[in-house]
C-alpha atoms as a PDB file:
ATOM      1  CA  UNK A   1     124.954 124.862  60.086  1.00  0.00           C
ATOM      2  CA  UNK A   2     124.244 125.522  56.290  1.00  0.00           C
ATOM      3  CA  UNK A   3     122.913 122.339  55.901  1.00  0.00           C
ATOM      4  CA  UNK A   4     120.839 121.795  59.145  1.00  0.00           C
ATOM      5  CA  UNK A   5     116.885 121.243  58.400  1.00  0.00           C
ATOM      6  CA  UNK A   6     114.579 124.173  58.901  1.00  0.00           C
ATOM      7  CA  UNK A   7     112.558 121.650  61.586  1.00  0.00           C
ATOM      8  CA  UNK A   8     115.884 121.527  63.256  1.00  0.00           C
ATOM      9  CA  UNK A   9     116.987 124.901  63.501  1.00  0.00           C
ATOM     10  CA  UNK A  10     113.865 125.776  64.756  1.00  0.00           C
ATOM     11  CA  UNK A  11     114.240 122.860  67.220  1.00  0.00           C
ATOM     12  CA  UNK A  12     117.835 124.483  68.433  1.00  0.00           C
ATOM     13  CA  UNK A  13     115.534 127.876  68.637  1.00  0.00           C
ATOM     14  CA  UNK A  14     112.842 126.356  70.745  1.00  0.00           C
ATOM     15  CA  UNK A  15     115.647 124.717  73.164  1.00  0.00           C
ATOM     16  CA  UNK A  16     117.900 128.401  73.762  1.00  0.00           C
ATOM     17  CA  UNK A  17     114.362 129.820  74.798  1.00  0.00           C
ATOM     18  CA  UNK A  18     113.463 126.984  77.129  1.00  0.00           C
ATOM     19  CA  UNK A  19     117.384 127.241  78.463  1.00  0.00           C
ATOM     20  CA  UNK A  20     116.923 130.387  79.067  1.00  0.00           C
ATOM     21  CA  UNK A  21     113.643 130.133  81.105  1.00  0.00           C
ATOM     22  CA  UNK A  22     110.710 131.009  78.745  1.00  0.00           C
ATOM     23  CA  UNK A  23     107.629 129.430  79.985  1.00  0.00           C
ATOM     24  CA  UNK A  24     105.661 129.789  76.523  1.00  0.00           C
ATOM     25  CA  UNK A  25     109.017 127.691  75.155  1.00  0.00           C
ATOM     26  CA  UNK A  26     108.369 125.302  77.572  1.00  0.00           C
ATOM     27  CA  UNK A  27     104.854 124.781  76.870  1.00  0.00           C
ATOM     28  CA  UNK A  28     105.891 124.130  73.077  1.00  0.00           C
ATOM     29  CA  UNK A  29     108.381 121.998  74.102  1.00  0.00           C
ATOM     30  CA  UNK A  30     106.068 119.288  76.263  1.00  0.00           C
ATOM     31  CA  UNK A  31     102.991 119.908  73.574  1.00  0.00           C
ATOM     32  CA  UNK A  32     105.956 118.928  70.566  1.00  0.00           C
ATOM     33  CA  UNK A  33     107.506 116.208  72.563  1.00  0.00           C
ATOM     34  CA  UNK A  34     105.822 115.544  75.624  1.00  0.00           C
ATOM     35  CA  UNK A  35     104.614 111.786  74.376  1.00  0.00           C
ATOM     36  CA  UNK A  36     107.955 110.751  73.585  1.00  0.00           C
ATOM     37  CA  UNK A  37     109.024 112.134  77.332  1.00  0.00           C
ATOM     38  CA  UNK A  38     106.242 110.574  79.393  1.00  0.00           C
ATOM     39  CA  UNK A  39     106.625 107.019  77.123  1.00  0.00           C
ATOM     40  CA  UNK A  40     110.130 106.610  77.092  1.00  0.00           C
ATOM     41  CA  UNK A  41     110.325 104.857  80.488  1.00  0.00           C
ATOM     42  CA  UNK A  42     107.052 102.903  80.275  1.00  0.00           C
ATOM     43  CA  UNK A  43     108.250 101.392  77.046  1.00  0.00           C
ATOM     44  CA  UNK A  44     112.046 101.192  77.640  1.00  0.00           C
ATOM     45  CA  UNK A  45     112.276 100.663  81.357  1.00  0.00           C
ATOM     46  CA  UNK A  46     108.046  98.845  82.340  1.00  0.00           C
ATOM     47  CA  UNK A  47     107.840 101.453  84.461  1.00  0.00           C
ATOM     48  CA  UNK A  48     104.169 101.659  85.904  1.00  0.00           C
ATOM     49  CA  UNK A  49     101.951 104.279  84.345  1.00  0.00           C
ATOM     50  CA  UNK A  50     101.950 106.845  87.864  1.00  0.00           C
ATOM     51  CA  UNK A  51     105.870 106.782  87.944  1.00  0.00           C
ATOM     52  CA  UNK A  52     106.067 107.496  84.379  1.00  0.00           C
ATOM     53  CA  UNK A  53     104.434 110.721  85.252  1.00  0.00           C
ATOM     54  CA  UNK A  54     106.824 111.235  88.203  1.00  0.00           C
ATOM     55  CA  UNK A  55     109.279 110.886  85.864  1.00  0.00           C
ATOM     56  CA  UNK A  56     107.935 113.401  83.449  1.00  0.00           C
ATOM     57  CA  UNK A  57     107.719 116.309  86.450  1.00  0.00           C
ATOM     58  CA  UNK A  58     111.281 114.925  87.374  1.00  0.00           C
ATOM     59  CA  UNK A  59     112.612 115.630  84.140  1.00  0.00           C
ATOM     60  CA  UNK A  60     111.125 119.417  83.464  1.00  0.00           C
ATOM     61  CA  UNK A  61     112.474 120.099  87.349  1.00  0.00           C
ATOM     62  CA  UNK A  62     114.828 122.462  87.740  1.00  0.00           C
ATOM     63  CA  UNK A  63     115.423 122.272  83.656  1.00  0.00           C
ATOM     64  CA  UNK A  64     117.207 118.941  83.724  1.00  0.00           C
ATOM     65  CA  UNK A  65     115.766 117.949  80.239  1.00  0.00           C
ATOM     66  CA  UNK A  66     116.631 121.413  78.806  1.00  0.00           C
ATOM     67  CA  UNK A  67     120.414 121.426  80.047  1.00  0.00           C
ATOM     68  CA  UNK A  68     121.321 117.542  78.714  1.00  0.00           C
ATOM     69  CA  UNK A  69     120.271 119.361  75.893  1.00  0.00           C
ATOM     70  CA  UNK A  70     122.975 122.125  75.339  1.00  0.00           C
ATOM     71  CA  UNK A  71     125.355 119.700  73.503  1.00  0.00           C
ATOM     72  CA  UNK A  72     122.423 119.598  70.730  1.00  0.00           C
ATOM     73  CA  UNK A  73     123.778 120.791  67.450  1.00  0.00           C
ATOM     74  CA  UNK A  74     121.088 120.083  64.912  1.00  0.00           C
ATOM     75  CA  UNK A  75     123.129 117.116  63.581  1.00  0.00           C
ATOM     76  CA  UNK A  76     120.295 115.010  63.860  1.00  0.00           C
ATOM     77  CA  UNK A  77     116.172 115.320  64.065  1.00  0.00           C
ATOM     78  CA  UNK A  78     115.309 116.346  67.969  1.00  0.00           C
ATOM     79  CA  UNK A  79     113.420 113.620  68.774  1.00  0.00           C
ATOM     80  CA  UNK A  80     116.155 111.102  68.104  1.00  0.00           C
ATOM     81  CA  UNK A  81     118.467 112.982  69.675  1.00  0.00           C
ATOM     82  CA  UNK A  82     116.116 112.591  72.860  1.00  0.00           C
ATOM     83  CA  UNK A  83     116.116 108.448  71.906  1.00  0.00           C
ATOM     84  CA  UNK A  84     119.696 108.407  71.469  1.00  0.00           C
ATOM     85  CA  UNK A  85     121.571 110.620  73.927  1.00  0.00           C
ATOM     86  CA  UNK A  86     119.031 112.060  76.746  1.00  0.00           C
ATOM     87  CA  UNK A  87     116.405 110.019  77.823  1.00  0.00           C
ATOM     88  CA  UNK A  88     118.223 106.863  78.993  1.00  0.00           C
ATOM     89  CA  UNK A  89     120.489 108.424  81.299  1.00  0.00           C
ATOM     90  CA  UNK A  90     117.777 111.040  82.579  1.00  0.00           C
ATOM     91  CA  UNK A  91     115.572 108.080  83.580  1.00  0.00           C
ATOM     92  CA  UNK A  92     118.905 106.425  85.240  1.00  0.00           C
ATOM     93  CA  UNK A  93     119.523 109.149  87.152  1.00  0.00           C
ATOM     94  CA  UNK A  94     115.475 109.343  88.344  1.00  0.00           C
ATOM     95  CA  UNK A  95     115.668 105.651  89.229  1.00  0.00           C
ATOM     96  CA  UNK A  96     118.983 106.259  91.084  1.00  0.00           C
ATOM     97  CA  UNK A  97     116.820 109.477  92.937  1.00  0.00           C
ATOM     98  CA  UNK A  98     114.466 107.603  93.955  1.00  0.00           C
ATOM     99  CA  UNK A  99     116.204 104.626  95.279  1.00  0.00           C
ATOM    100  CA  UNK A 100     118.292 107.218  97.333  1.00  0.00           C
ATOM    101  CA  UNK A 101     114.533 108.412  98.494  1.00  0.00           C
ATOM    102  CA  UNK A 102     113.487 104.730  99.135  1.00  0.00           C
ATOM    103  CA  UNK A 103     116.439 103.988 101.221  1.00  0.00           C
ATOM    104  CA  UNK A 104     115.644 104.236 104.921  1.00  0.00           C
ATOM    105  CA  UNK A 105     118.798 103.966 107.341  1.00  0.00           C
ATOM    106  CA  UNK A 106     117.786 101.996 110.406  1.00  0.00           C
ATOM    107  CA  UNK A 107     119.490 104.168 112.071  1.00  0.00           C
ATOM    108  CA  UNK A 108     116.795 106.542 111.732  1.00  0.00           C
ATOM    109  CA  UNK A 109     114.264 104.198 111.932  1.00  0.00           C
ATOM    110  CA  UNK A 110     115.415 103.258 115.603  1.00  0.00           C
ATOM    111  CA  UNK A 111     114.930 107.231 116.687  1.00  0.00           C
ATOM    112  CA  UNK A 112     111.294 106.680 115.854  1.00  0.00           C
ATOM    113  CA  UNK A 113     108.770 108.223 118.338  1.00  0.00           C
ATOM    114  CA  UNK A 114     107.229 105.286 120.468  1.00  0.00           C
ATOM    115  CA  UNK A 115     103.638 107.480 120.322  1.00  0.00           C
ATOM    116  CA  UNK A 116     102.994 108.636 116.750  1.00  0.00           C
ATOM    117  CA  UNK A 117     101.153 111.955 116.039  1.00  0.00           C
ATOM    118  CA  UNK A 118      97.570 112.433 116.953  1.00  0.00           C
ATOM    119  CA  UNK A 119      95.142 111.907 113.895  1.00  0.00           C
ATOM    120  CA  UNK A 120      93.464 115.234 114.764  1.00  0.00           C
ATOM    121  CA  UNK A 121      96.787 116.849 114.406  1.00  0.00           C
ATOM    122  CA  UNK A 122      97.603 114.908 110.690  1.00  0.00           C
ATOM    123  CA  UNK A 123      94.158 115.800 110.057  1.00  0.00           C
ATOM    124  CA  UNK A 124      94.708 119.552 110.207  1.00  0.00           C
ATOM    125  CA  UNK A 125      97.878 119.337 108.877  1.00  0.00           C
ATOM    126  CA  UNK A 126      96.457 118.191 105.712  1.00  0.00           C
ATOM    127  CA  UNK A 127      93.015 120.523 106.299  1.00  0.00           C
ATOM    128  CA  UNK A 128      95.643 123.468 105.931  1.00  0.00           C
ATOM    129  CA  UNK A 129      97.842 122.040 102.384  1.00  0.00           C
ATOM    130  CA  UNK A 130      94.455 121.616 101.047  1.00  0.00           C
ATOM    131  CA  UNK A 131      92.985 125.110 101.963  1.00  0.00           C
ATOM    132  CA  UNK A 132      95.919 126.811 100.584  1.00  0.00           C
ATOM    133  CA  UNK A 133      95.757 124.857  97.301  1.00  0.00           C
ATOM    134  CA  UNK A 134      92.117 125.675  96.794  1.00  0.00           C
ATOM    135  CA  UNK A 135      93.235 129.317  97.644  1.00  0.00           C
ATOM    136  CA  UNK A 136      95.910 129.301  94.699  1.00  0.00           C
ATOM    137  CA  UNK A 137      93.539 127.106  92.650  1.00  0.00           C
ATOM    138  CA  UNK A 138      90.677 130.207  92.948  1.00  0.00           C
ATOM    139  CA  UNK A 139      92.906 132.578  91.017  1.00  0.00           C
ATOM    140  CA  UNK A 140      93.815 130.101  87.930  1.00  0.00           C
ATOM    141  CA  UNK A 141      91.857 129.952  84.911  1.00  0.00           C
ATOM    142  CA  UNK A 142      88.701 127.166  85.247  1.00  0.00           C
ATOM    143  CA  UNK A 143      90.339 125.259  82.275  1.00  0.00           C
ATOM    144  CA  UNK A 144      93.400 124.704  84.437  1.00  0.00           C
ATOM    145  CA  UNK A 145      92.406 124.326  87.651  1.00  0.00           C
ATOM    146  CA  UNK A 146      89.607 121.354  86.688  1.00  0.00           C
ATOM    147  CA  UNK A 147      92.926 119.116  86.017  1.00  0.00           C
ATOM    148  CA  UNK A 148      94.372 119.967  89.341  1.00  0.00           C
ATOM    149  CA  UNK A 149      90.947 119.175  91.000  1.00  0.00           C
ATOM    150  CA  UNK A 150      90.762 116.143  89.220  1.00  0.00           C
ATOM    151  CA  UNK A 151      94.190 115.053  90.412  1.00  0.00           C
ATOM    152  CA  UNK A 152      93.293 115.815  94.454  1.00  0.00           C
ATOM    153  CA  UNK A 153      89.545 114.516  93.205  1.00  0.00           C
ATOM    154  CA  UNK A 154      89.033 113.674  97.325  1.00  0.00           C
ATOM    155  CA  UNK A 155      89.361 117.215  98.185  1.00  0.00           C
ATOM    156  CA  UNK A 156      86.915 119.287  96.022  1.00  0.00           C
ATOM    157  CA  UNK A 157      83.721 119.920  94.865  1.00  0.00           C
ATOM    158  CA  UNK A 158      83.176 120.882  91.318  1.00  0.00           C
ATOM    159  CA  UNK A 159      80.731 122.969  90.386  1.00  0.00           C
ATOM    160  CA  UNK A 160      78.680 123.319  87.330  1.00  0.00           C
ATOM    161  CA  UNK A 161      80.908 125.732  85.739  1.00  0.00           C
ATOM    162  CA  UNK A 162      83.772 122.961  86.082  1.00  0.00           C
ATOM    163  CA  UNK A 163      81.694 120.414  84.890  1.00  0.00           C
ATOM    164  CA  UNK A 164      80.911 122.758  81.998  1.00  0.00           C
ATOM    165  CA  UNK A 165      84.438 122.756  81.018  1.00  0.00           C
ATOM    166  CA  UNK A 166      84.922 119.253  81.822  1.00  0.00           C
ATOM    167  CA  UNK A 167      82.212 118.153  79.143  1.00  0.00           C
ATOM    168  CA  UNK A 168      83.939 120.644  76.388  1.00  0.00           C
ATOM    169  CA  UNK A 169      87.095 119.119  76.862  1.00  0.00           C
ATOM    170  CA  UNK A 170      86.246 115.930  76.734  1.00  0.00           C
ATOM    171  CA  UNK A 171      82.922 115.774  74.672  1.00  0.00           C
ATOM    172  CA  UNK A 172      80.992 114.005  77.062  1.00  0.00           C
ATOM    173  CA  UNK A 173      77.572 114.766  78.620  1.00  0.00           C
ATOM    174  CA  UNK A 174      77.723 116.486  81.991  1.00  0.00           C
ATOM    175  CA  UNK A 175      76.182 113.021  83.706  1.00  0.00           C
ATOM    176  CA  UNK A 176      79.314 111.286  82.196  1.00  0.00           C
ATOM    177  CA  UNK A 177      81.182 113.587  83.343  1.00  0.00           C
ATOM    178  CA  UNK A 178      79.666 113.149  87.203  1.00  0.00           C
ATOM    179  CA  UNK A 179      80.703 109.168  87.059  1.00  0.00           C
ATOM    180  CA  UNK A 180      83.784 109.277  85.757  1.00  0.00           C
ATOM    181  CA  UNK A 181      84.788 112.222  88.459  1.00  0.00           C
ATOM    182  CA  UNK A 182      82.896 109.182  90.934  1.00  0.00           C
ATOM    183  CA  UNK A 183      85.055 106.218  89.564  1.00  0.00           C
ATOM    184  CA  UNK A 184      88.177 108.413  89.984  1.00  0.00           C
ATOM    185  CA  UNK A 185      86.837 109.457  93.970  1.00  0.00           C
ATOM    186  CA  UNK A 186      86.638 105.466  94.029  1.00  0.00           C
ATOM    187  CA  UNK A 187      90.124 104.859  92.310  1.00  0.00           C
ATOM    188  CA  UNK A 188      91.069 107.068  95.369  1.00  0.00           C
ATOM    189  CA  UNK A 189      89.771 105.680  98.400  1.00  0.00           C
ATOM    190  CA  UNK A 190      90.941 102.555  97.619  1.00  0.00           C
ATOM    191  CA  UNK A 191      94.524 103.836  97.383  1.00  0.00           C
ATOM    192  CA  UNK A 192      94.171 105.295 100.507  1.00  0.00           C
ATOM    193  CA  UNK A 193      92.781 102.658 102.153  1.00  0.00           C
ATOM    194  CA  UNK A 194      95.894 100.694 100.707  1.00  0.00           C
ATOM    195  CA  UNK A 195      98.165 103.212 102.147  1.00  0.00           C
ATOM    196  CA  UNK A 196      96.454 102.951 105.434  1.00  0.00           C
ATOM    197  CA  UNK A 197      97.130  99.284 105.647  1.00  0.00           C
ATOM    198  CA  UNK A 198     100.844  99.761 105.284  1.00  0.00           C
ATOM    199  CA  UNK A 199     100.917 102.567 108.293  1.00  0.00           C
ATOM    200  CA  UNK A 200      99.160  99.942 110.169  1.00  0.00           C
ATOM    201  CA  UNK A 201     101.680  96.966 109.106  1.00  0.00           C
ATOM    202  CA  UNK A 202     104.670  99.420 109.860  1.00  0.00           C
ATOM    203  CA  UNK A 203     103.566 100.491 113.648  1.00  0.00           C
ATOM    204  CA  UNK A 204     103.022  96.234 113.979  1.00  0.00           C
ATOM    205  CA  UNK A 205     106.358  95.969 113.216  1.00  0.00           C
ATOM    206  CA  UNK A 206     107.358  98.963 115.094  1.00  0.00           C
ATOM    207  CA  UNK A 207     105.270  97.165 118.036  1.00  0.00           C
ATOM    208  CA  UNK A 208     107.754  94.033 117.873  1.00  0.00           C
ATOM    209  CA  UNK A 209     110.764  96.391 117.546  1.00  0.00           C
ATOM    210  CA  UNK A 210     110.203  97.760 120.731  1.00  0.00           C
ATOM    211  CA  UNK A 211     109.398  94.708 122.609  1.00  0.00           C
ATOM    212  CA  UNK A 212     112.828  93.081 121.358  1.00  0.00           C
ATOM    213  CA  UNK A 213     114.774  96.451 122.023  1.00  0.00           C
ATOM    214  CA  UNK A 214     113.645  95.913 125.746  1.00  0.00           C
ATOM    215  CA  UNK A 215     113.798  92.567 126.290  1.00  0.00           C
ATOM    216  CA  UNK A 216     117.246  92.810 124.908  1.00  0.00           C
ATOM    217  CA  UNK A 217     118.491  95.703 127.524  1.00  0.00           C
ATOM    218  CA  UNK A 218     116.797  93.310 130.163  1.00  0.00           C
ATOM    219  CA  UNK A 219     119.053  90.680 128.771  1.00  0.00           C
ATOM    220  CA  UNK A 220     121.992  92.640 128.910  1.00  0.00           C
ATOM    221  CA  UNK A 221     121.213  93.927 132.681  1.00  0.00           C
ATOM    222  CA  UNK A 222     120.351  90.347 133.737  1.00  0.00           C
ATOM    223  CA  UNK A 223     123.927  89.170 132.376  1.00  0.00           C
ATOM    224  CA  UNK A 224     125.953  92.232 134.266  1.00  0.00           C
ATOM    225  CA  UNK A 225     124.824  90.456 137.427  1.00  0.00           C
ATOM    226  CA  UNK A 226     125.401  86.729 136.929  1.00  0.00           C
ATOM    227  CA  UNK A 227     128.825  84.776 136.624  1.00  0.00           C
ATOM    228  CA  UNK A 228     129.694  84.414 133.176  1.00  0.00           C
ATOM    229  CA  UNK A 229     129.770  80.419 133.629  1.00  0.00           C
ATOM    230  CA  UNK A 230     126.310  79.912 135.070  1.00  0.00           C
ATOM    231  CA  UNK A 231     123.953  77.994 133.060  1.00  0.00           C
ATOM    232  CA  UNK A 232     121.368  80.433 133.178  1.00  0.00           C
ATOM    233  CA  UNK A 233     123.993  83.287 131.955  1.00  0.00           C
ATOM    234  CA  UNK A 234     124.551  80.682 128.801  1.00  0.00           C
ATOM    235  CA  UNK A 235     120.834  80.562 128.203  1.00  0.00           C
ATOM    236  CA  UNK A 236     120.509  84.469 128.363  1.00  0.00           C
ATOM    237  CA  UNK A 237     123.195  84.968 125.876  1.00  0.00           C
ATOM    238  CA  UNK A 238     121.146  82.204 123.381  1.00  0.00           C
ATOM    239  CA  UNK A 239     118.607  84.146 123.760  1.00  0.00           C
ATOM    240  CA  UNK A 240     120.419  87.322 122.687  1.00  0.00           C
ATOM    241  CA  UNK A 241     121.471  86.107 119.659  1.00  0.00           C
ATOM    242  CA  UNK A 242     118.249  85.045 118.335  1.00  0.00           C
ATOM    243  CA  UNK A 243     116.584  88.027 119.245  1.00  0.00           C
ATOM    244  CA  UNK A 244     119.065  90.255 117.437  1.00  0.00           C
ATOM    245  CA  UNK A 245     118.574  88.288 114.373  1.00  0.00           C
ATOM    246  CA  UNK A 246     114.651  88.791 114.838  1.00  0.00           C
ATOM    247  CA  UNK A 247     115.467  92.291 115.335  1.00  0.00           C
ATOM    248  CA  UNK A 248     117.263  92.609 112.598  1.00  0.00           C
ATOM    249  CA  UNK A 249     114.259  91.087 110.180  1.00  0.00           C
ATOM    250  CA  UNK A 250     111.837  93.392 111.911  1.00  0.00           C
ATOM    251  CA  UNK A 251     114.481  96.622 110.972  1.00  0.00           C
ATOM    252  CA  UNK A 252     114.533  95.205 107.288  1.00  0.00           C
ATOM    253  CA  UNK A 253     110.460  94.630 107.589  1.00  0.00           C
ATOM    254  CA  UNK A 254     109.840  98.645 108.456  1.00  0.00           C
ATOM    255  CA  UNK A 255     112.180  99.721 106.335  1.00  0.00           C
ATOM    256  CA  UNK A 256     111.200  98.258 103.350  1.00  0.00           C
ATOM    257  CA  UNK A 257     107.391  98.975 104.277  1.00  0.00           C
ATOM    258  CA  UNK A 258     108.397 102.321 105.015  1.00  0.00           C
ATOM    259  CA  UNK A 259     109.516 102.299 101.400  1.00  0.00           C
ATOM    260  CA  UNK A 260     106.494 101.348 100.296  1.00  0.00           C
ATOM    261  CA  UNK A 261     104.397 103.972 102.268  1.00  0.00           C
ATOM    262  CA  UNK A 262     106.858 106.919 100.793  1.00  0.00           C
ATOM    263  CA  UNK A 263     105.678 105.118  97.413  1.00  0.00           C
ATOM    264  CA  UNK A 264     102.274 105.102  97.892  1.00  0.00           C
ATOM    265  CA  UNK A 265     100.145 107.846  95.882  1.00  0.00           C
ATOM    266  CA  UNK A 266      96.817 108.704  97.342  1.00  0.00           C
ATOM    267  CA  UNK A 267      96.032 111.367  94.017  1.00  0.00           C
ATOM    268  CA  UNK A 268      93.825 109.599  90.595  1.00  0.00           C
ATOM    269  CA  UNK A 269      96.323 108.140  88.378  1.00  0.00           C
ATOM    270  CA  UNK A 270      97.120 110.203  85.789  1.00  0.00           C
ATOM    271  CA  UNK A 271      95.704 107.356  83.150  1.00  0.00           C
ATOM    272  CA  UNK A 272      92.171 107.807  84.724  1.00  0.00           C
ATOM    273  CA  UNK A 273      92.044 111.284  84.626  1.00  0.00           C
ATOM    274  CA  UNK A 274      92.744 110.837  80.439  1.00  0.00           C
ATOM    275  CA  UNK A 275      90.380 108.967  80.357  1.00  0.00           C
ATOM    276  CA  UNK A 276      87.628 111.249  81.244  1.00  0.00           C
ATOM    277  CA  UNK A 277      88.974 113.686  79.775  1.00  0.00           C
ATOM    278  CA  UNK A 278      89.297 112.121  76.244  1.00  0.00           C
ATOM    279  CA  UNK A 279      93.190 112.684  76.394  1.00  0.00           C
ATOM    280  CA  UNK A 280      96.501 110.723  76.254  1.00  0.00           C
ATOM    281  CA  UNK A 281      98.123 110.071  79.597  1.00  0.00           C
ATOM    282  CA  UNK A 282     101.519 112.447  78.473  1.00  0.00           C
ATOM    283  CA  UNK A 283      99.147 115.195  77.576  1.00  0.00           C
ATOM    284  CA  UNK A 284      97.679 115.368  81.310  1.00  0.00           C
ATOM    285  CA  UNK A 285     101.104 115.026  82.462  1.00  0.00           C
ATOM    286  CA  UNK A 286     102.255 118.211  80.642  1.00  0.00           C
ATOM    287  CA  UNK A 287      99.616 120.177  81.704  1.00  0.00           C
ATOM    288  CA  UNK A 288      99.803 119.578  85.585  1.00  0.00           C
ATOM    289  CA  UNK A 289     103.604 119.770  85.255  1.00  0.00           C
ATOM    290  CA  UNK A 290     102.673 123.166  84.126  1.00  0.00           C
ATOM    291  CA  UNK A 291     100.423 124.335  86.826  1.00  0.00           C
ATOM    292  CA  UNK A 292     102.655 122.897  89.507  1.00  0.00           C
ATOM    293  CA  UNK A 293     105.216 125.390  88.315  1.00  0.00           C
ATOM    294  CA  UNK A 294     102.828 128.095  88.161  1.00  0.00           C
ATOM    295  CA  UNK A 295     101.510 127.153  91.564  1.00  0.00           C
ATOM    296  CA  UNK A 296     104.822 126.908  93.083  1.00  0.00           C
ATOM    297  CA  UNK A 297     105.618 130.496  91.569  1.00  0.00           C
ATOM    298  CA  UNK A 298     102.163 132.122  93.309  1.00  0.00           C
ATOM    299  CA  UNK A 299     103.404 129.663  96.103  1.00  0.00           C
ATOM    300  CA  UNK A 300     106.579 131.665  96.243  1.00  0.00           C
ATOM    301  CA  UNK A 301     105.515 135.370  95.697  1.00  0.00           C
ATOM    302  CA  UNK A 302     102.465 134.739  98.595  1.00  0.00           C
ATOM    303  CA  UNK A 303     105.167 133.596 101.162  1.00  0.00           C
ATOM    304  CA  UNK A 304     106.909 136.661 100.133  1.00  0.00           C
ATOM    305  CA  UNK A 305     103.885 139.252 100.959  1.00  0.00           C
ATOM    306  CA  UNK A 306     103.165 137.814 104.098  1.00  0.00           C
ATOM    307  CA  UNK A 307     106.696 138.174 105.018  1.00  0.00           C
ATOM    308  CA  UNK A 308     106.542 141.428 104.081  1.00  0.00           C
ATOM    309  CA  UNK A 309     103.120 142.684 104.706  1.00  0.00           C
ATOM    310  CA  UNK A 310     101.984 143.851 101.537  1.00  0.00           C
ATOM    311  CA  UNK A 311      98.398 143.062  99.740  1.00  0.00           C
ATOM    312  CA  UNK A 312      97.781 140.216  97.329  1.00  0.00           C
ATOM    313  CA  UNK A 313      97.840 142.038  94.570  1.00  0.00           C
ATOM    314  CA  UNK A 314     100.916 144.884  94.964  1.00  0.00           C
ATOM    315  CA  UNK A 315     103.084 142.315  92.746  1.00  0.00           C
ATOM    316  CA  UNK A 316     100.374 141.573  90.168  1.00  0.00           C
ATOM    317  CA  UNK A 317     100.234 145.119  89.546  1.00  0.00           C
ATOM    318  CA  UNK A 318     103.664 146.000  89.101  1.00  0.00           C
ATOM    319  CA  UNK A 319     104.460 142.840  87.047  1.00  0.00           C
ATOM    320  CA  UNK A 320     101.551 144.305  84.743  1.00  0.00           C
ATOM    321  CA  UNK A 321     103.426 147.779  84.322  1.00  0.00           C
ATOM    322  CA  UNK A 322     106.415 146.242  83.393  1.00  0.00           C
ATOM    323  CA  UNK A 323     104.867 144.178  80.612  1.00  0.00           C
ATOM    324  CA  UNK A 324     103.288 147.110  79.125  1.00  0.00           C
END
């Protein structure tokens, strides 16, 4: 190791604190390398600019980046290292995640309800994810949180202390900052009008499903009670076949819109958000890859005292004692 760079020593440093959990470690790791990490599939792979963030959070979940790491030994300069040996088969095994998401068995596509859930009932569903995100959003630090809104734009108001921040981090004038949090609300709706589209195309073809499914048991009732040489017995039976090959297309039909509806992202793009903010695209995808985790861990500990009873704040304050 006599020989190994001071860049890359530190570099083997930085990667036994992120292996070992250190959040400040993994902050310096996506702020040194976090370009190369969100790029890699976009210029290897064409992948769209929203997966390559998917990617990104894929990669820095559950510390898959850090532990195709541990075979590191400083023989080489980190970031070709990442080039050579991790990234490729990290965004193989992403693409073979999500296929395995994108997959729908008909099987489970035939056990779908014939009368789908009420709107009002989606409606609260969605009323309560968002209320419990603006509750976890309240106790994070305004610089943070304006990301986060900007990612659910749909869902919040900002206020003038956000827009504040907004216009420091980006150097624009607050009414700048108004349209381009406007044009990313538009960016929006028209996703979500997209997605609504599909959900409409899928219960169509859920529609002809059904009606096939029937006629078919009808089919196979009508056939129990005629002589297997009558004509009209020979005519039911040509009829069966062609409906099971329309069924068939209609199965393939849902599933692969079904894919496409699992696809679908009703949040800005992450490439409009850098935008306004004056950023590059990886940079935005670092720092809500970092909330998320810190939002999951409030997630976690606030599950935990309502389990168990205790006020909000019991945990802060022990957590603060310790650090002393």
């Amino acid at each position: 190791m006599g020989d190994v760079s001071s860049e890359t020593h530190g570099a083997l440093e930085l990667i036994a604190r992120c292996l070992s959990g250190d959040p400040v470690a993994t902050e310096e790791f996506q702020q040194r390398y976090g370009e190369l990490i969100y790029g890699y599939p976009r210029r290897v792979f064409r992948v769209p600019t929203d997966e390559a963030g998917d990617f990104y959070v894929f990669a820095f979940e559950q510390r898959r980046i850090f532990r195709r790491l541990r075979t590191f030994e400083g023989r080489a300069p980190l970031r070709a290292y990442l080039l050579g040996f991790v990234l490729d088969d990290l965004v193989l095994e992403w693409k073979r995640s999500e296929r395995e998401l994108d997959t729908v068995s008909i099987e489970a596509l035939n056990e779908l309800p014939d009368q789908h859930p009420s709107t009002t009932d989606d409606m609260a569903g969605t009323s309560k994810d968002t209320e419990r995100l603006r509750a976890l959003l309240s106790g994070v630090e305004t610089s943070k949180a304006v990301v986060m809104k900007l990612l659910y734009v749909e869902d919040y108001e900002f206020t003038p202390a956000d827009i504040r921040q907004l216009g420091q981090v980006s150097g624009r004038r607050a009414r700048e900052v108004v349209v381009g949090i406007d044009r990313l609300r538009s960016t929006v709706r028209e996703r979500e009008a997209g997605l609504k589209r599909l959900e409409d195309a899928v219960d169509g073809v859920h529609a002809w499903i059904q009606l096939y499914e029937r006629r078919l048991r009808r089919i196979a009732d009508d056939l129990g009670s005629l002589p297997p040489a009558a004509v009209a017995a020979e005519r039911l039976r040509q009829e069966r076949v062609q409906l099971e090959r329309k069924l068939q297309q209609r199965q393939r039909q849902r599933a692969k819109l079904a894919a496409q509806v699992q696809r679908r992202k009703v949040t800005a793009p992450y490439k409009e958000i850098a935008a306004l903010l004056n950023t590059s695209v990886g940079n935005v995808a670092s720092q809500i890859a970092r909330l998320r985790q810190e939002l999951a861990t409030k997630m976690g500990r606030a599950d935990l005292q309502a389990r168990l009873g205790e006020p909000p704040d019991k945990h802060d304050k022990h957590d603060k004692k310790v650090h002393r």
